[in-house]
Protein backbone atom coordinates (compact mmCIF):
# COMPACT_ATOMS: atom_id res chain seq x y z
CA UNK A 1 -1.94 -8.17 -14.26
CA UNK A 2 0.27 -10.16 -11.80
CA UNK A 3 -1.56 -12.70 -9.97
CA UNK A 4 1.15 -12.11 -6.92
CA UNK A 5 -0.86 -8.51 -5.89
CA UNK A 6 -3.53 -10.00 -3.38
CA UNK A 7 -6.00 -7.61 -1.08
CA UNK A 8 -3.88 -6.25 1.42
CA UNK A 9 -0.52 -6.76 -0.26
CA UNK A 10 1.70 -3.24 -0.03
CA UNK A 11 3.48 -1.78 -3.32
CA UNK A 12 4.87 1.41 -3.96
CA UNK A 13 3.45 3.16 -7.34
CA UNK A 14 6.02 3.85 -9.61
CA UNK A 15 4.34 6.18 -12.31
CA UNK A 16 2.13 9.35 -11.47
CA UNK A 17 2.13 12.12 -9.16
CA UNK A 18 2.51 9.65 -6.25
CA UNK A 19 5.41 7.77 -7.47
CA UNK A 20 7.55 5.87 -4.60
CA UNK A 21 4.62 6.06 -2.16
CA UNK A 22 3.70 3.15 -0.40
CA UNK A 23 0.24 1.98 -0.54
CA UNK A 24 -1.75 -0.93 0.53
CA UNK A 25 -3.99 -3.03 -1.87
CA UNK A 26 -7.83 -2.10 -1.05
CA UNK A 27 -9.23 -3.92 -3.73
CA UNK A 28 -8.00 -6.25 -7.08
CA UNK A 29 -10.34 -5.21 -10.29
CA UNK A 30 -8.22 -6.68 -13.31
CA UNK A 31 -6.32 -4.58 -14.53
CA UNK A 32 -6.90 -1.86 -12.21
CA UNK A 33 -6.02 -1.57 -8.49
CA UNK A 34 -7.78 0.44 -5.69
CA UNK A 35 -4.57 1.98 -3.14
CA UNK A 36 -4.95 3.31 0.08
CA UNK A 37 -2.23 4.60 2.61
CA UNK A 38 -4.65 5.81 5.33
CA UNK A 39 -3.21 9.59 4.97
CA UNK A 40 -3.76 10.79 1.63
CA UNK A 41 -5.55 7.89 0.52
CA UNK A 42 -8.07 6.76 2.79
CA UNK A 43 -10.18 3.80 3.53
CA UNK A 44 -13.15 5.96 2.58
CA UNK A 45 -11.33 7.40 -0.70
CA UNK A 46 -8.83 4.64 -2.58
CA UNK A 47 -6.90 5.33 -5.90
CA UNK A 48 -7.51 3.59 -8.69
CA UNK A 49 -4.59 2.99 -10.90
CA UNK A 50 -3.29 0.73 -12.97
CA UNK A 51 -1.23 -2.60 -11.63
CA UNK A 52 1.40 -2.25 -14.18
CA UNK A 53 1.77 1.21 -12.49
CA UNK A 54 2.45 -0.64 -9.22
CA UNK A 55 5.52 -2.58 -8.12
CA UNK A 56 4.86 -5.29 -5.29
CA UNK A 57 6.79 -4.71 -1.71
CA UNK A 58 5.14 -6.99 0.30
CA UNK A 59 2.39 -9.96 0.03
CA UNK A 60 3.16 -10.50 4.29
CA UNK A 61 1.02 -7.79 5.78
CA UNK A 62 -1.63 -8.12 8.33
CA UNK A 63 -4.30 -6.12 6.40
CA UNK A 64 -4.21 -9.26 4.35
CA UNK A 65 -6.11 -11.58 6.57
CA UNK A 66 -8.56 -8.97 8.39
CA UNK A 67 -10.06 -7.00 5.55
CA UNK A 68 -13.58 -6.26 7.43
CA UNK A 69 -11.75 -4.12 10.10
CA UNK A 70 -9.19 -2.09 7.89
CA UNK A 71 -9.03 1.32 9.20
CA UNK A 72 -6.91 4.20 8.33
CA UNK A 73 -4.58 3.91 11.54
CA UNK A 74 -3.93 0.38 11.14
CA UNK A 75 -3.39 0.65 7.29
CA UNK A 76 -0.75 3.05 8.27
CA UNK A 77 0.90 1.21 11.14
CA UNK A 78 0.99 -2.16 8.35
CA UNK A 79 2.96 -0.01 6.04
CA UNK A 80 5.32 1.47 8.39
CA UNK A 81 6.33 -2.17 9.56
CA UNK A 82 6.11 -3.20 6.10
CA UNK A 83 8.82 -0.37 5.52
CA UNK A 84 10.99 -1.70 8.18
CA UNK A 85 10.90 -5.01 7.91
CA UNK A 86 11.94 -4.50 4.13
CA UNK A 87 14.99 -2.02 5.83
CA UNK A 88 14.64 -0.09 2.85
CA UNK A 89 15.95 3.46 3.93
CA UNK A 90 14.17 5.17 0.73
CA UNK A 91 10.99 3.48 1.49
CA UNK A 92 10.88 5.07 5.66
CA UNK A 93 11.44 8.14 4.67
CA UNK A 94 8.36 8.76 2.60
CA UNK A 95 6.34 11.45 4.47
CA UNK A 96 4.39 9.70 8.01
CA UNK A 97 5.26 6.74 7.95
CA UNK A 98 8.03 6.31 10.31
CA UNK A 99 7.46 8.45 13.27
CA UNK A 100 10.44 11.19 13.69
């Protein structure tokens, strides 16, 4: 696994049904990841998949430093400024992030 991915770290999944969705790093279990995006994914519920199956956006998020109070709102407001900050068209348009 790469030792880069870190709780609260945001990577898009690159293999599966939810390929080029952003999600945020719940939880590290080597060599296994739990996701969460706060929509389809939630705090309550995370996705378990494979870190190979992942490819690292950003390490600078503030879900990294305040793990205790993650909830789904402000897992989805990390990734949306994750998404702009990174400018990456592709990456905003992906379902709720970016408000319309």
């Amino acid at each position: 696994m790469r030792m880069d991915v870190k709780q609260g770290s945001v990577v898009m999944s690159i293999a599966g049904h939810d390929k080029g969705r952003l999600h945020a790093v719940y939880e590290v279990n080597d060599p296994y990841v739990l996701l969460i995006d706060g929509r389809r994914r939630p705090v309550e519920h995370p996705k378990r998949k494979k870190a190979i199956h992942t490819q690292l956006i950003s390490t600078d998020s503030p879900l990294v430093h305040e793990h205790e109070a993650w909830t789904n709102r402000k897992v989805r407001e990390a990734i949306r400024s994750v998404a702009h900050t990174v400018g990456d068209t592709d990456l905003m348009k992906e379902d709720s992030y970016v408000k319309r």
